[in-house]
PDB file of N, CA and C in Angstrom:
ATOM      1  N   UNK A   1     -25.013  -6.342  92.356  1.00  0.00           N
ATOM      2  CA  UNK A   1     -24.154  -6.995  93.325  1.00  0.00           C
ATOM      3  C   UNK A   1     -22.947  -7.633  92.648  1.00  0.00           C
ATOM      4  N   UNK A   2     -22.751  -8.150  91.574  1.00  0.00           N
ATOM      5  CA  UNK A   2     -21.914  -8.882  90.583  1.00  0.00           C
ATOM      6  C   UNK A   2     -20.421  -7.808  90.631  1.00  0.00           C
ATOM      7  N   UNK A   3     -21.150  -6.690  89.769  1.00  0.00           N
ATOM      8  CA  UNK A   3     -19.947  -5.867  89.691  1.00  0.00           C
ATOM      9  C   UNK A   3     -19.267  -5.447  90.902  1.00  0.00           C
ATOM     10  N   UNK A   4     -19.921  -5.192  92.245  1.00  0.00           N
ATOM     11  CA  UNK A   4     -19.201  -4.941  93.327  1.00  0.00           C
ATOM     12  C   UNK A   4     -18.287  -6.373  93.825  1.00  0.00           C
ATOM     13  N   UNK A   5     -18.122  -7.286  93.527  1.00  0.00           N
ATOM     14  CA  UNK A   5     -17.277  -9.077  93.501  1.00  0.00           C
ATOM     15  C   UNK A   5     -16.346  -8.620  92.684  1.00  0.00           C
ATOM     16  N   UNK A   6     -17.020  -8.520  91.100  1.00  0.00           N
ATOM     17  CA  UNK A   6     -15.965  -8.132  90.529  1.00  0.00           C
ATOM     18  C   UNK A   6     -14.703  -7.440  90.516  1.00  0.00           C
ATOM     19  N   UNK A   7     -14.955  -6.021  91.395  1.00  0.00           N
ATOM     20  CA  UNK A   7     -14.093  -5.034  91.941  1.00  0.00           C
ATOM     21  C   UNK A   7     -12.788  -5.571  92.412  1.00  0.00           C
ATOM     22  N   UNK A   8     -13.670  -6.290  93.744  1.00  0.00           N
ATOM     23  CA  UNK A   8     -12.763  -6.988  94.998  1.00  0.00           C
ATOM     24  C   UNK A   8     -12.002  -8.122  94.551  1.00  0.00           C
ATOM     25  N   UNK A   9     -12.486  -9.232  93.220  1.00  0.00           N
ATOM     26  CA  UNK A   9     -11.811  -9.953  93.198  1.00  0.00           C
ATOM     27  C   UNK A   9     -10.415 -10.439  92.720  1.00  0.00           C
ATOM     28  N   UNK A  10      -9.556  -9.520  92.111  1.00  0.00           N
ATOM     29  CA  UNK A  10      -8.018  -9.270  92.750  1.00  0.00           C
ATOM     30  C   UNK A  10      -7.603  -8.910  93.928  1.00  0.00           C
ATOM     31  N   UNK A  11      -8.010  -8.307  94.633  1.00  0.00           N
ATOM     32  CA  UNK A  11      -7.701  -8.006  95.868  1.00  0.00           C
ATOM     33  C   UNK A  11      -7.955  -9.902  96.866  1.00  0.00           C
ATOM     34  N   UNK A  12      -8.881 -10.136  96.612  1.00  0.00           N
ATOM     35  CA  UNK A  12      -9.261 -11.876  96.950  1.00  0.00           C
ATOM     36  C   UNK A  12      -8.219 -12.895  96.578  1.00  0.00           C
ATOM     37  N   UNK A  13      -7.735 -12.290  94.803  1.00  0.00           N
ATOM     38  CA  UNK A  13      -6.653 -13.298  94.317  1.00  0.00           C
ATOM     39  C   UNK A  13      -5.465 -13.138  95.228  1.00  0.00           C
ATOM     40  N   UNK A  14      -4.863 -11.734  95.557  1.00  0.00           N
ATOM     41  CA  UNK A  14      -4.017 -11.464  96.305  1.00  0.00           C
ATOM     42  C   UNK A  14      -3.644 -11.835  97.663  1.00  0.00           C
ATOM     43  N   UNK A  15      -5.140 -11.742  98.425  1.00  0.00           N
ATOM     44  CA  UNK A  15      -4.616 -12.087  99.594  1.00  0.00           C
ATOM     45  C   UNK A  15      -4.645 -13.706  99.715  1.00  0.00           C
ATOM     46  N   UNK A  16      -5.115 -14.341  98.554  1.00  0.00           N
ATOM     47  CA  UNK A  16      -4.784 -16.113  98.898  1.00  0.00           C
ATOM     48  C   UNK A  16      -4.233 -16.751  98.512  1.00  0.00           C
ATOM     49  N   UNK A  17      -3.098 -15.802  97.643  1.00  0.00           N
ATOM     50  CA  UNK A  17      -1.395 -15.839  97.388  1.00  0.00           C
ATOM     51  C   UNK A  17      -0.500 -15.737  98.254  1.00  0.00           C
ATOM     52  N   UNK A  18      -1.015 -14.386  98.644  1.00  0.00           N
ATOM     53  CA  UNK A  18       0.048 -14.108 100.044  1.00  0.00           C
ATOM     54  C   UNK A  18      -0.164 -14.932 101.335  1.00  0.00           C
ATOM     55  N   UNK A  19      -1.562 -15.848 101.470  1.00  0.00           N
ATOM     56  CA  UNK A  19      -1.657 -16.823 102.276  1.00  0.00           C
ATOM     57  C   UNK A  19      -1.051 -17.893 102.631  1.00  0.00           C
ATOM     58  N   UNK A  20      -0.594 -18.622 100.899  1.00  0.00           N
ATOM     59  CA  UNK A  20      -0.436 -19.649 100.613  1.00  0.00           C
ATOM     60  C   UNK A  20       0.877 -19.387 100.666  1.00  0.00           C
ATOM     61  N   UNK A  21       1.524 -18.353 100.073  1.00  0.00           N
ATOM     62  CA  UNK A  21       3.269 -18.145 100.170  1.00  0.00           C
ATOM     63  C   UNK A  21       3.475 -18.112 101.939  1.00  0.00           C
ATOM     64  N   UNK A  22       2.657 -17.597 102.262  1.00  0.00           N
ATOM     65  CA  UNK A  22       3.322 -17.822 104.169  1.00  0.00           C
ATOM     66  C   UNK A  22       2.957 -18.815 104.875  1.00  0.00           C
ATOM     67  N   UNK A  23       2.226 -19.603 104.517  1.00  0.00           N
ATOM     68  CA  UNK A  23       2.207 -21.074 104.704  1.00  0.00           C
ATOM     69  C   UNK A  23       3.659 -22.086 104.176  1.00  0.00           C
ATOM     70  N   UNK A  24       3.517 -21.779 102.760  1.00  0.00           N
ATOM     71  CA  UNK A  24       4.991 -22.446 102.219  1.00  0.00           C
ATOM     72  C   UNK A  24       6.242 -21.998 103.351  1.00  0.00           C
ATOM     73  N   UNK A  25       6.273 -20.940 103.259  1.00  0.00           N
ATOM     74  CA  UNK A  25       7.443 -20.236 104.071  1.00  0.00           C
ATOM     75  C   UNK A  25       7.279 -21.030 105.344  1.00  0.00           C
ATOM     76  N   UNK A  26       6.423 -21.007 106.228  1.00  0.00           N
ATOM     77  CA  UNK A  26       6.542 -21.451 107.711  1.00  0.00           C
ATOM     78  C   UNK A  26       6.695 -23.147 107.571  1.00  0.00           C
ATOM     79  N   UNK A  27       5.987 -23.356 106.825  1.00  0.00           N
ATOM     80  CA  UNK A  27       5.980 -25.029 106.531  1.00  0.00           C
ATOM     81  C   UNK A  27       7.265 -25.362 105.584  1.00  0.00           C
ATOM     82  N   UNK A  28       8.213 -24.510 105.115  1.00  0.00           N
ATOM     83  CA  UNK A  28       9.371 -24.702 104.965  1.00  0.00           C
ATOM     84  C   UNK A  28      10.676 -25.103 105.315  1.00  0.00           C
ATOM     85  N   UNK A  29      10.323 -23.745 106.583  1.00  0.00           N
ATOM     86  CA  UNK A  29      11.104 -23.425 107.503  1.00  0.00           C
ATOM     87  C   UNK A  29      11.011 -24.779 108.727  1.00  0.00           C
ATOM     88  N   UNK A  30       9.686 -25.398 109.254  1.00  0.00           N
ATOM     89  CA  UNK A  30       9.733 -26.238 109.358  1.00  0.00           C
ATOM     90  C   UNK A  30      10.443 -27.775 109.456  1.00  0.00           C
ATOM     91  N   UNK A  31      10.376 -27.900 108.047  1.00  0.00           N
ATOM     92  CA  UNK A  31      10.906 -28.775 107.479  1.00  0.00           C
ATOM     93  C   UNK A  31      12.220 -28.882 107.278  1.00  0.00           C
ATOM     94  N   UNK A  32      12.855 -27.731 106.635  1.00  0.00           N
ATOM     95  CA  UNK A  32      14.598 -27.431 106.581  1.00  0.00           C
ATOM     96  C   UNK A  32      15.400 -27.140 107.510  1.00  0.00           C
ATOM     97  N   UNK A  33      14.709 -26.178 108.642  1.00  0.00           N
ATOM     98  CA  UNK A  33      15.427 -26.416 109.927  1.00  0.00           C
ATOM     99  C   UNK A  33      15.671 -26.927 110.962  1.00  0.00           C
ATOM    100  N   UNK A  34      16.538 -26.892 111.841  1.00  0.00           N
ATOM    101  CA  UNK A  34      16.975 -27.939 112.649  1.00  0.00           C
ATOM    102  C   UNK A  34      16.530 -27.451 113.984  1.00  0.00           C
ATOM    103  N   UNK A  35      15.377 -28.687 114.638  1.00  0.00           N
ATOM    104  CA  UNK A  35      14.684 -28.245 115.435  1.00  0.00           C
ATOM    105  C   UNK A  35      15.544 -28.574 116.922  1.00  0.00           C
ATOM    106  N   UNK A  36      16.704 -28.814 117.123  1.00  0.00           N
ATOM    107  CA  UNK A  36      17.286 -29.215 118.458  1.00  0.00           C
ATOM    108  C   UNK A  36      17.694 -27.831 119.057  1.00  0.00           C
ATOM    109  N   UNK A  37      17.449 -28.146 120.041  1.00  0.00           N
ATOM    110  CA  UNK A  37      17.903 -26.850 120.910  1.00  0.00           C
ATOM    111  C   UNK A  37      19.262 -27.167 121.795  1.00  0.00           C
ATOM    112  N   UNK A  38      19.817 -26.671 122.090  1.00  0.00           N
ATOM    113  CA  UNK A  38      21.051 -26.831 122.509  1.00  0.00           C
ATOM    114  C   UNK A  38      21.389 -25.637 123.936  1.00  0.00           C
ATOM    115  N   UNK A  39      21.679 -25.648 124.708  1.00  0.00           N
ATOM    116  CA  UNK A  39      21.900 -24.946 126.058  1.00  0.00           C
ATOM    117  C   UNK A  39      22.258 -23.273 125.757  1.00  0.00           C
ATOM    118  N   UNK A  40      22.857 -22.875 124.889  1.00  0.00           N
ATOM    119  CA  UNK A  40      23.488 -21.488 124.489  1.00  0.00           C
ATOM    120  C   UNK A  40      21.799 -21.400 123.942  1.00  0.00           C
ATOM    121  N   UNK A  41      21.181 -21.971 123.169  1.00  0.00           N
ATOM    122  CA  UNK A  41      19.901 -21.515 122.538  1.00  0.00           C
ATOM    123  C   UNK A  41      19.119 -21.185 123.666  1.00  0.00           C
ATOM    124  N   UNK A  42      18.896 -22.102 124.781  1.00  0.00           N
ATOM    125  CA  UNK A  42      18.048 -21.742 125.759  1.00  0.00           C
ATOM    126  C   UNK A  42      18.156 -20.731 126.734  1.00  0.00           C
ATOM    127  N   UNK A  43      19.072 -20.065 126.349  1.00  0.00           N
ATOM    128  CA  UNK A  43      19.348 -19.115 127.459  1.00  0.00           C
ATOM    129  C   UNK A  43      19.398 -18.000 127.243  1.00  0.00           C
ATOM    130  N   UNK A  44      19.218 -17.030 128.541  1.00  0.00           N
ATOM    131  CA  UNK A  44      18.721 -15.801 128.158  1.00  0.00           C
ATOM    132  C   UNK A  44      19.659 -14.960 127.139  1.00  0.00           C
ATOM    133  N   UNK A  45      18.449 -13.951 126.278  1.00  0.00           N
ATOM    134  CA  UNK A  45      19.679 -13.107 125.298  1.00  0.00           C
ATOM    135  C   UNK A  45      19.440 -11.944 125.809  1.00  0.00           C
ATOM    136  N   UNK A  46      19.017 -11.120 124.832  1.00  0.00           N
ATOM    137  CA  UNK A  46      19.064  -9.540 125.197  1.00  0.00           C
ATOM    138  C   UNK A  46      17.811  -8.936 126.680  1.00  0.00           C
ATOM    139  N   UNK A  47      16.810  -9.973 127.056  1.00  0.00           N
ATOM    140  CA  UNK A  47      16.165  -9.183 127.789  1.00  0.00           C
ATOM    141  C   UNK A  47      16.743  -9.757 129.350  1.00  0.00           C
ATOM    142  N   UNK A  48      17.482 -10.357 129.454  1.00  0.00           N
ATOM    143  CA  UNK A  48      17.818 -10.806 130.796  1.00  0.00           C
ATOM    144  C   UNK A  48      17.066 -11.653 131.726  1.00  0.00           C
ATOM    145  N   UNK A  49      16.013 -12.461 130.894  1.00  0.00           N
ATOM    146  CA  UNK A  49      15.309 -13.485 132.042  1.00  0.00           C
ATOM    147  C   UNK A  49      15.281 -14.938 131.457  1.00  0.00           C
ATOM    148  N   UNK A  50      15.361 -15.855 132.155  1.00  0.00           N
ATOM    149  CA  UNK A  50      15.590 -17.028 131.286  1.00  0.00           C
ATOM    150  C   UNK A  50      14.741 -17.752 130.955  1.00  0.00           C
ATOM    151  N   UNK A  51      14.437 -18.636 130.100  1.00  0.00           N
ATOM    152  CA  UNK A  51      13.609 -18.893 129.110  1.00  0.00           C
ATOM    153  C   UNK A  51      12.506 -19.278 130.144  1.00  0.00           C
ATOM    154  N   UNK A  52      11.376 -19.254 129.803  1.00  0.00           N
ATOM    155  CA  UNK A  52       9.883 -19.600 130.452  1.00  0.00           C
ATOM    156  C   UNK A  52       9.869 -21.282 130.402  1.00  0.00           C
ATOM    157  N   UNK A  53       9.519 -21.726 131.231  1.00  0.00           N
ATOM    158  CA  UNK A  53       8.990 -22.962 131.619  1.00  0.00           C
ATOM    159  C   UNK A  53       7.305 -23.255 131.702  1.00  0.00           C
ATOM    160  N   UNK A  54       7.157 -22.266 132.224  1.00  0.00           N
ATOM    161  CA  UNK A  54       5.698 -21.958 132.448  1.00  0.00           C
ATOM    162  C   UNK A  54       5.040 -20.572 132.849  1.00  0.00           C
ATOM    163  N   UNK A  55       4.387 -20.298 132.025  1.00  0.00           N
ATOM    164  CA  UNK A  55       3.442 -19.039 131.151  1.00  0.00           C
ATOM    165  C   UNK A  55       2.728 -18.011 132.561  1.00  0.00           C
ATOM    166  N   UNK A  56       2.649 -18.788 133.683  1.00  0.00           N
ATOM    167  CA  UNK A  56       2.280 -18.040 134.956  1.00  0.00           C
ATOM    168  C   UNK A  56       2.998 -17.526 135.847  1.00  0.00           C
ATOM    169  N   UNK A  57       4.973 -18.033 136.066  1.00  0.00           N
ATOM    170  CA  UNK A  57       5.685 -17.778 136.277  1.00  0.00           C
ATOM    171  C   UNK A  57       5.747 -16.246 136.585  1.00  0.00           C
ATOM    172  N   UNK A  58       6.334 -15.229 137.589  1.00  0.00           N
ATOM    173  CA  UNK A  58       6.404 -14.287 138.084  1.00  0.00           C
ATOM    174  C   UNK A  58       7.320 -13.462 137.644  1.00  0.00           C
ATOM    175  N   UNK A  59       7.316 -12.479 136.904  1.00  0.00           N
ATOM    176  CA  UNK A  59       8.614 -11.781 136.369  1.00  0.00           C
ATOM    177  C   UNK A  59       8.846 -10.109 136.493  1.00  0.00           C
ATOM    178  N   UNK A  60      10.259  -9.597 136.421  1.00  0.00           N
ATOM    179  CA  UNK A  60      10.492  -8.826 136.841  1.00  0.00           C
ATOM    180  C   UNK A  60       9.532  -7.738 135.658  1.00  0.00           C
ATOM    181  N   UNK A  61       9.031  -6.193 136.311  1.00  0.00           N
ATOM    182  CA  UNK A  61       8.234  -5.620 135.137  1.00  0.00           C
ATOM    183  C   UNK A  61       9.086  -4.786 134.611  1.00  0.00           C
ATOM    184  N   UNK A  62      10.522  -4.297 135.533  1.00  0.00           N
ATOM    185  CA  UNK A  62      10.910  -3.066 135.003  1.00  0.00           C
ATOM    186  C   UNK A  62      11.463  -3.165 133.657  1.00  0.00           C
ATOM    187  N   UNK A  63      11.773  -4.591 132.968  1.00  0.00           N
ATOM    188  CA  UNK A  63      12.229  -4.361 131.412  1.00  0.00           C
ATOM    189  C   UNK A  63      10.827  -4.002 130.936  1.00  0.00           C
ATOM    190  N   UNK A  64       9.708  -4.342 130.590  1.00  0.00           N
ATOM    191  CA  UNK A  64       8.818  -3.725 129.973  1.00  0.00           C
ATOM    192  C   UNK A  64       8.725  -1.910 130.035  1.00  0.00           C
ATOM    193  N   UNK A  65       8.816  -1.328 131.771  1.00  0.00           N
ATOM    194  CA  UNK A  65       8.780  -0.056 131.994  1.00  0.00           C
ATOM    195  C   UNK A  65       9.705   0.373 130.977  1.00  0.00           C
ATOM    196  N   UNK A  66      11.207   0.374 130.731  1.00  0.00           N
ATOM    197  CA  UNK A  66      11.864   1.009 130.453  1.00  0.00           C
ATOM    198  C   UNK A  66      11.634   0.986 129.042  1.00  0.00           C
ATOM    199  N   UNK A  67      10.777  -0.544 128.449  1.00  0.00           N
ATOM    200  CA  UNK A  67      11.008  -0.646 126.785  1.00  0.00           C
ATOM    201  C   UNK A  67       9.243   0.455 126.643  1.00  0.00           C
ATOM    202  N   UNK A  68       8.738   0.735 127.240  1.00  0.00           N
ATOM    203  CA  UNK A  68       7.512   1.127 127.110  1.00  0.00           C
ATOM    204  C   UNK A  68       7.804   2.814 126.775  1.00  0.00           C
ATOM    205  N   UNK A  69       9.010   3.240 128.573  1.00  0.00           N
ATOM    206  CA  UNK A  69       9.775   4.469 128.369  1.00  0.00           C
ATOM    207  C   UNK A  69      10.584   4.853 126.657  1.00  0.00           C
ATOM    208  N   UNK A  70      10.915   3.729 126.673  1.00  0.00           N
ATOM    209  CA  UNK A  70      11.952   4.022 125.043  1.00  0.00           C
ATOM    210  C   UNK A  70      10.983   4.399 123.754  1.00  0.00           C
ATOM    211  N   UNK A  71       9.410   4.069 123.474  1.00  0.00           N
ATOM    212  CA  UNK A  71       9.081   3.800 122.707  1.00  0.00           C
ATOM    213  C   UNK A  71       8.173   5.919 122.923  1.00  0.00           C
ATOM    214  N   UNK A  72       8.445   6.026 124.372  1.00  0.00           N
ATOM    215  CA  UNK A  72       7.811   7.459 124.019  1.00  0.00           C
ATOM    216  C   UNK A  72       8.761   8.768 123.818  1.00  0.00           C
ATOM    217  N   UNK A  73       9.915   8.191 124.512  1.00  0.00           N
ATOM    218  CA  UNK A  73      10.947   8.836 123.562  1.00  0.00           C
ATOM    219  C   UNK A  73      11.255   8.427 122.285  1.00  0.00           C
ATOM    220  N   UNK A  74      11.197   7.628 121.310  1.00  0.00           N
ATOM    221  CA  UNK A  74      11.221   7.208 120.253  1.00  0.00           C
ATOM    222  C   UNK A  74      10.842   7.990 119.750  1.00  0.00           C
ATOM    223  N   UNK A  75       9.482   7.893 119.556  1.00  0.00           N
ATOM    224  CA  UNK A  75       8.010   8.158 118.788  1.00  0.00           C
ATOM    225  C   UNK A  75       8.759  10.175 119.328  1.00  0.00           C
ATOM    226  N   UNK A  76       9.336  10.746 120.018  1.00  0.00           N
ATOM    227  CA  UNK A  76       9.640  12.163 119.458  1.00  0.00           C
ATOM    228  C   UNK A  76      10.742  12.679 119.011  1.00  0.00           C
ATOM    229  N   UNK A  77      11.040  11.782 118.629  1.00  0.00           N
ATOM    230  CA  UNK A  77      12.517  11.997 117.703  1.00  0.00           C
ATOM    231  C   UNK A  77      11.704  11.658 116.024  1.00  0.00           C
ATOM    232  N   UNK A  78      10.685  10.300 116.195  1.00  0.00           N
ATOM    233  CA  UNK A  78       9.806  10.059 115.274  1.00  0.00           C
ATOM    234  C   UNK A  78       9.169  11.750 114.936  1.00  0.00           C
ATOM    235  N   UNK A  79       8.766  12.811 116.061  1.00  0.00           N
ATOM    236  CA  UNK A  79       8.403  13.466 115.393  1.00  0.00           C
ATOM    237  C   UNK A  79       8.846  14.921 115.538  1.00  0.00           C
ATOM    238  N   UNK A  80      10.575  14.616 115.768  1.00  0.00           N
ATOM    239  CA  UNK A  80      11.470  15.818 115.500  1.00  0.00           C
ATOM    240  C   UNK A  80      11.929  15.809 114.199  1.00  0.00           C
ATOM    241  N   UNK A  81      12.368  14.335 113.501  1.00  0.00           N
ATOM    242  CA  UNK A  81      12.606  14.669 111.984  1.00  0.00           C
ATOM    243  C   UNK A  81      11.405  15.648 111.276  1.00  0.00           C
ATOM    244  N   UNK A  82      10.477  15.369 110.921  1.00  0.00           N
ATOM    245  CA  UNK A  82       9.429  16.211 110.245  1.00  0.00           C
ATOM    246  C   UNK A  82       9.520  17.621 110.204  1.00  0.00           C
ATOM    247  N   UNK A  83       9.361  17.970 111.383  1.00  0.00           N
ATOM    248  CA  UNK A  83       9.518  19.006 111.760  1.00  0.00           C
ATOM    249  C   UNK A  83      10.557  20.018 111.563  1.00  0.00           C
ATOM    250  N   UNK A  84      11.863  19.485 111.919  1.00  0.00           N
ATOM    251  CA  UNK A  84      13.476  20.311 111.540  1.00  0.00           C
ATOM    252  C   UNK A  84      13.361  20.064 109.469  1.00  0.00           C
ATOM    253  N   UNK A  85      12.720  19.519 108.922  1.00  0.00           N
ATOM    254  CA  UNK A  85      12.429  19.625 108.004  1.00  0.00           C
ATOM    255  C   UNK A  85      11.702  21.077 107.498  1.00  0.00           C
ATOM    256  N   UNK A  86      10.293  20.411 107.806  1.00  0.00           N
ATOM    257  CA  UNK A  86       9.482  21.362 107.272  1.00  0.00           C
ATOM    258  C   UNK A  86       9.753  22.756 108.691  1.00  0.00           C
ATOM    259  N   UNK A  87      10.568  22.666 109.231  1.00  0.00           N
ATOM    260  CA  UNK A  87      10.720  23.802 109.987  1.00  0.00           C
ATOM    261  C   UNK A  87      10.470  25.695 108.981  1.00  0.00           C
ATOM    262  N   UNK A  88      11.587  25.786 107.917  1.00  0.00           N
ATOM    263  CA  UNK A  88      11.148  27.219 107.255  1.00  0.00           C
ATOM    264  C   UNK A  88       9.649  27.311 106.634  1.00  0.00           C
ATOM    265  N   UNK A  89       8.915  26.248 106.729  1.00  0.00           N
ATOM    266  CA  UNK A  89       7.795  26.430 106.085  1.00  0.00           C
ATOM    267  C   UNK A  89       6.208  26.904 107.279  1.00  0.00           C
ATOM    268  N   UNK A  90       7.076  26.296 108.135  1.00  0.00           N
ATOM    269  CA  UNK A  90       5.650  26.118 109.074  1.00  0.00           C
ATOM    270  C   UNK A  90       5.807  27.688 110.210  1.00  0.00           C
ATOM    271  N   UNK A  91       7.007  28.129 110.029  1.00  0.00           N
ATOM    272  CA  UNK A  91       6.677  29.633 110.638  1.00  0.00           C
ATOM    273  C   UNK A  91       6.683  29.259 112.072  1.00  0.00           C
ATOM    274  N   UNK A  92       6.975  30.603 113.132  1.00  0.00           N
ATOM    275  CA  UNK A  92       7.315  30.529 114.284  1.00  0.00           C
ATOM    276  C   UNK A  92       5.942  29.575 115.253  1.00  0.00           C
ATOM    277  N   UNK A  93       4.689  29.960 114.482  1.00  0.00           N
ATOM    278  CA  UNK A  93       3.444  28.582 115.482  1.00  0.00           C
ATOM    279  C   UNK A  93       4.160  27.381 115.297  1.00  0.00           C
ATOM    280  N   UNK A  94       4.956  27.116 114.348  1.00  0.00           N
ATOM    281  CA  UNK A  94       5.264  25.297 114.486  1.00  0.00           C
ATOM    282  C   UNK A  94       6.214  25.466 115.876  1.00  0.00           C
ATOM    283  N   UNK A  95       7.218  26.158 115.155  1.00  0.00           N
ATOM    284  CA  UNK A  95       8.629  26.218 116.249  1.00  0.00           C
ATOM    285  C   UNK A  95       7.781  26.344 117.589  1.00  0.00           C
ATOM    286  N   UNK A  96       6.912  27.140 117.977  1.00  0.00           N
ATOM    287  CA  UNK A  96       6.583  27.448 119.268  1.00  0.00           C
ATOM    288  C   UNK A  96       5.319  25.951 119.591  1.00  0.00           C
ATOM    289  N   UNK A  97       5.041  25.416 118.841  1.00  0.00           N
ATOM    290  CA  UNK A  97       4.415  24.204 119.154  1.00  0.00           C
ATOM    291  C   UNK A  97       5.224  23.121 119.285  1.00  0.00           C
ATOM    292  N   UNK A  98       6.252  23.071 118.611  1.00  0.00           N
ATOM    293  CA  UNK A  98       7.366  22.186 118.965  1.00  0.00           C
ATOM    294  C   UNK A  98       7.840  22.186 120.433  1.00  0.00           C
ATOM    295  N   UNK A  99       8.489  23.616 120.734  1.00  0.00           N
ATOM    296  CA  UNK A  99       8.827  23.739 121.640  1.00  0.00           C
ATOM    297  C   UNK A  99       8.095  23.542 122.854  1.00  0.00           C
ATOM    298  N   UNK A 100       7.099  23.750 123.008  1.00  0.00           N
ATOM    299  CA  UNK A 100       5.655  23.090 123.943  1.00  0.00           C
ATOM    300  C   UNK A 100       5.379  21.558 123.801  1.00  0.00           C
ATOM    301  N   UNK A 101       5.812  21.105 122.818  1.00  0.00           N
ATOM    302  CA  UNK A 101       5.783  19.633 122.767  1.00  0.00           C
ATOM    303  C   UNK A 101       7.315  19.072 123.309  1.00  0.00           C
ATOM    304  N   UNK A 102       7.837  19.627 123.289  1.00  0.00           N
ATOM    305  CA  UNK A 102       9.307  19.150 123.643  1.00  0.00           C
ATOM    306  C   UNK A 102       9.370  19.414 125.557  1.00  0.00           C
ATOM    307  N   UNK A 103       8.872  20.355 125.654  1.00  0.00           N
ATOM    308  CA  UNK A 103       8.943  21.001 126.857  1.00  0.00           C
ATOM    309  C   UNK A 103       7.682  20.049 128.175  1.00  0.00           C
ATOM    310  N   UNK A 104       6.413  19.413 127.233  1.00  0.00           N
ATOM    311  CA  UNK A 104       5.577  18.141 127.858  1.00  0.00           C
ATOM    312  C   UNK A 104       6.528  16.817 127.960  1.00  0.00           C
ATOM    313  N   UNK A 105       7.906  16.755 126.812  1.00  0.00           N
ATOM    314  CA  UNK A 105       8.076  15.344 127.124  1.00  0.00           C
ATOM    315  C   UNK A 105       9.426  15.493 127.858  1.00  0.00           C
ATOM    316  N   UNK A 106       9.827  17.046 128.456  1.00  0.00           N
ATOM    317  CA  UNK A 106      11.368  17.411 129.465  1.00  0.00           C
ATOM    318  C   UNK A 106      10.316  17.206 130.790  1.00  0.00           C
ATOM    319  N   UNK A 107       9.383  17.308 130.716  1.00  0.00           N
ATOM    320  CA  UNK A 107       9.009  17.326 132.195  1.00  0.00           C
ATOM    321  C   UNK A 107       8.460  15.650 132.471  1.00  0.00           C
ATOM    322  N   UNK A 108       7.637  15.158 131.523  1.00  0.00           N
ATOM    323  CA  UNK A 108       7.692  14.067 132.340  1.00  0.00           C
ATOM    324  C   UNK A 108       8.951  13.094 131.901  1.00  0.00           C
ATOM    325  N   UNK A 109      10.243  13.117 131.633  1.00  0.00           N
ATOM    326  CA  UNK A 109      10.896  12.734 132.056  1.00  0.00           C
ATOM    327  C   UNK A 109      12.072  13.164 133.257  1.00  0.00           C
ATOM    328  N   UNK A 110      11.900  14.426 133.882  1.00  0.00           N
ATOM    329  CA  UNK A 110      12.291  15.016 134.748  1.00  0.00           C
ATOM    330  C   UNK A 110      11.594  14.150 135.693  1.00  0.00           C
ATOM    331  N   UNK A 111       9.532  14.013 135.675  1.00  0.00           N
ATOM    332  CA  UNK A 111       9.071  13.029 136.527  1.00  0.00           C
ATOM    333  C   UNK A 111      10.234  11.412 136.874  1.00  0.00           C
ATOM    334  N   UNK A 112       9.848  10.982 135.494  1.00  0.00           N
ATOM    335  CA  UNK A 112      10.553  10.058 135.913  1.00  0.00           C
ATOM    336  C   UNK A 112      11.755   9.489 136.024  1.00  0.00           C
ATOM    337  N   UNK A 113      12.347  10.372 135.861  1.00  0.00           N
ATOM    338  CA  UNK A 113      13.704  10.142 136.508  1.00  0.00           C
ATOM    339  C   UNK A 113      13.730  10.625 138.031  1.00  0.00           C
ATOM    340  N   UNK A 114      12.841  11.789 138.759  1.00  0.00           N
ATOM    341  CA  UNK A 114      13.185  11.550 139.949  1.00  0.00           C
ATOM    342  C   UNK A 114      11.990  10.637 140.625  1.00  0.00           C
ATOM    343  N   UNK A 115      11.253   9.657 139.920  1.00  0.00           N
ATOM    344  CA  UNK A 115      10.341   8.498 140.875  1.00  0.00           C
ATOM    345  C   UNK A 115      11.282   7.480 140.680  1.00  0.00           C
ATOM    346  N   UNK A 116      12.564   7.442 140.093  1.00  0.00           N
ATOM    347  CA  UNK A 116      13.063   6.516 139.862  1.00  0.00           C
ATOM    348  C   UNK A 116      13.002   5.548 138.858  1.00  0.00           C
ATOM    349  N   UNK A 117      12.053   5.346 137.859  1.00  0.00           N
ATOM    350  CA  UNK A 117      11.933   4.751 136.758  1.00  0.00           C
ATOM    351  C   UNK A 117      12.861   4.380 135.742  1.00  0.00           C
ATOM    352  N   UNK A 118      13.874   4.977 136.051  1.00  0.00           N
ATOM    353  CA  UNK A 118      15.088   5.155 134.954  1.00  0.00           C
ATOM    354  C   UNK A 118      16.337   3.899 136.067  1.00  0.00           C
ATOM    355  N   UNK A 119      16.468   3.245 137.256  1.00  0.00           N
ATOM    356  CA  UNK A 119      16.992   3.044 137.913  1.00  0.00           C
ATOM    357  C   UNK A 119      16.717   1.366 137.762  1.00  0.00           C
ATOM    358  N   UNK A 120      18.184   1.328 137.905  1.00  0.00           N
ATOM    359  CA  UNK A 120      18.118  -0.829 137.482  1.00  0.00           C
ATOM    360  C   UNK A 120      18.704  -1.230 138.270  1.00  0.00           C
ATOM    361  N   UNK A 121      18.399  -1.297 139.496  1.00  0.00           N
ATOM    362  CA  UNK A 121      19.026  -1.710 140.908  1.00  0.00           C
ATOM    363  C   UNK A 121      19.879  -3.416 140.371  1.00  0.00           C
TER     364      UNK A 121
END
C-alpha cells in the first residue's frame, strides 16, 4: 500500500499548490480591488437583461435558445477543421460522411429557421 501513496504523492503536492495559489489569487483580488459598484457597472452588457435582484425573477429564454443554437453550429466548424485537413488521407468514405454530417446539421437548421427559432421579435 506505501508504494501506491508514494506514486500519487506529487500529484497531492500539486494539487495543494494549485489550491493555495487560487486562494491567494481570489483573496487578492479581494483585497486590491475596488469593491463599489457604480450605475454603468450595474447595467446590462452583452446579454440584454438587467442585473438580477432576485434569483426567481422571470426571464426571457430566447438568449439561451440562440446561445445553445450557436454552440451546435460551433462544435461543426469544430469539426470541419479536422477534416478539410486530413481530407486526402481519409478517402471518398470521409468526404461522403462529412457530407451526411453536414447535410443532418442543413436540415435541422432549415427546421429551425422555419419554427422560427432564429427570430428576435
Amino acid at each position: 500500500m506505501a508504494p501506491v501513496i508514494n506514486d500519487y504523492f506529487p500529484v497531492l503536492v500539486f494539487v495543494v499548490i494549485a489550491f493555495v495559489i487560487a486562494l491567494a489569487m481570489v483573496g487578492g483580488s479581494l483585497l486590491a480591488g475596488k469593491q463599489k459598484p457604480y450605475p454603468e457597472k450595474l447595467s446590462a452588457y452583452e446579454c440584454g437583461f438587467e442585473a438580477f435582484d432576485d434569483s426567481r425573477r422571470r426571464f426571457d429564454v430566447r438568449f439561451y435558445l440562440v446561445s445553445i443554437l450557436f454552440i451546435i453550429f460551433d462544435l461543426e466548424v469544430a469539426f470541419l477543421f479536422p477534416w478539410a485537413v486530413s481530407l486526402s488521407r481519409i478517402g471518398m468514405f470521409g468526404f461522403l460522411s462529412m457530407l451526411g454530417f453536414l447535410g443532418v446539421l442543413t436540415v435541422g437548421f432549415i427546421y429551425e429557421w422555419r419554427k422560427g427559432a432564429l427570430e428576435w421579435e
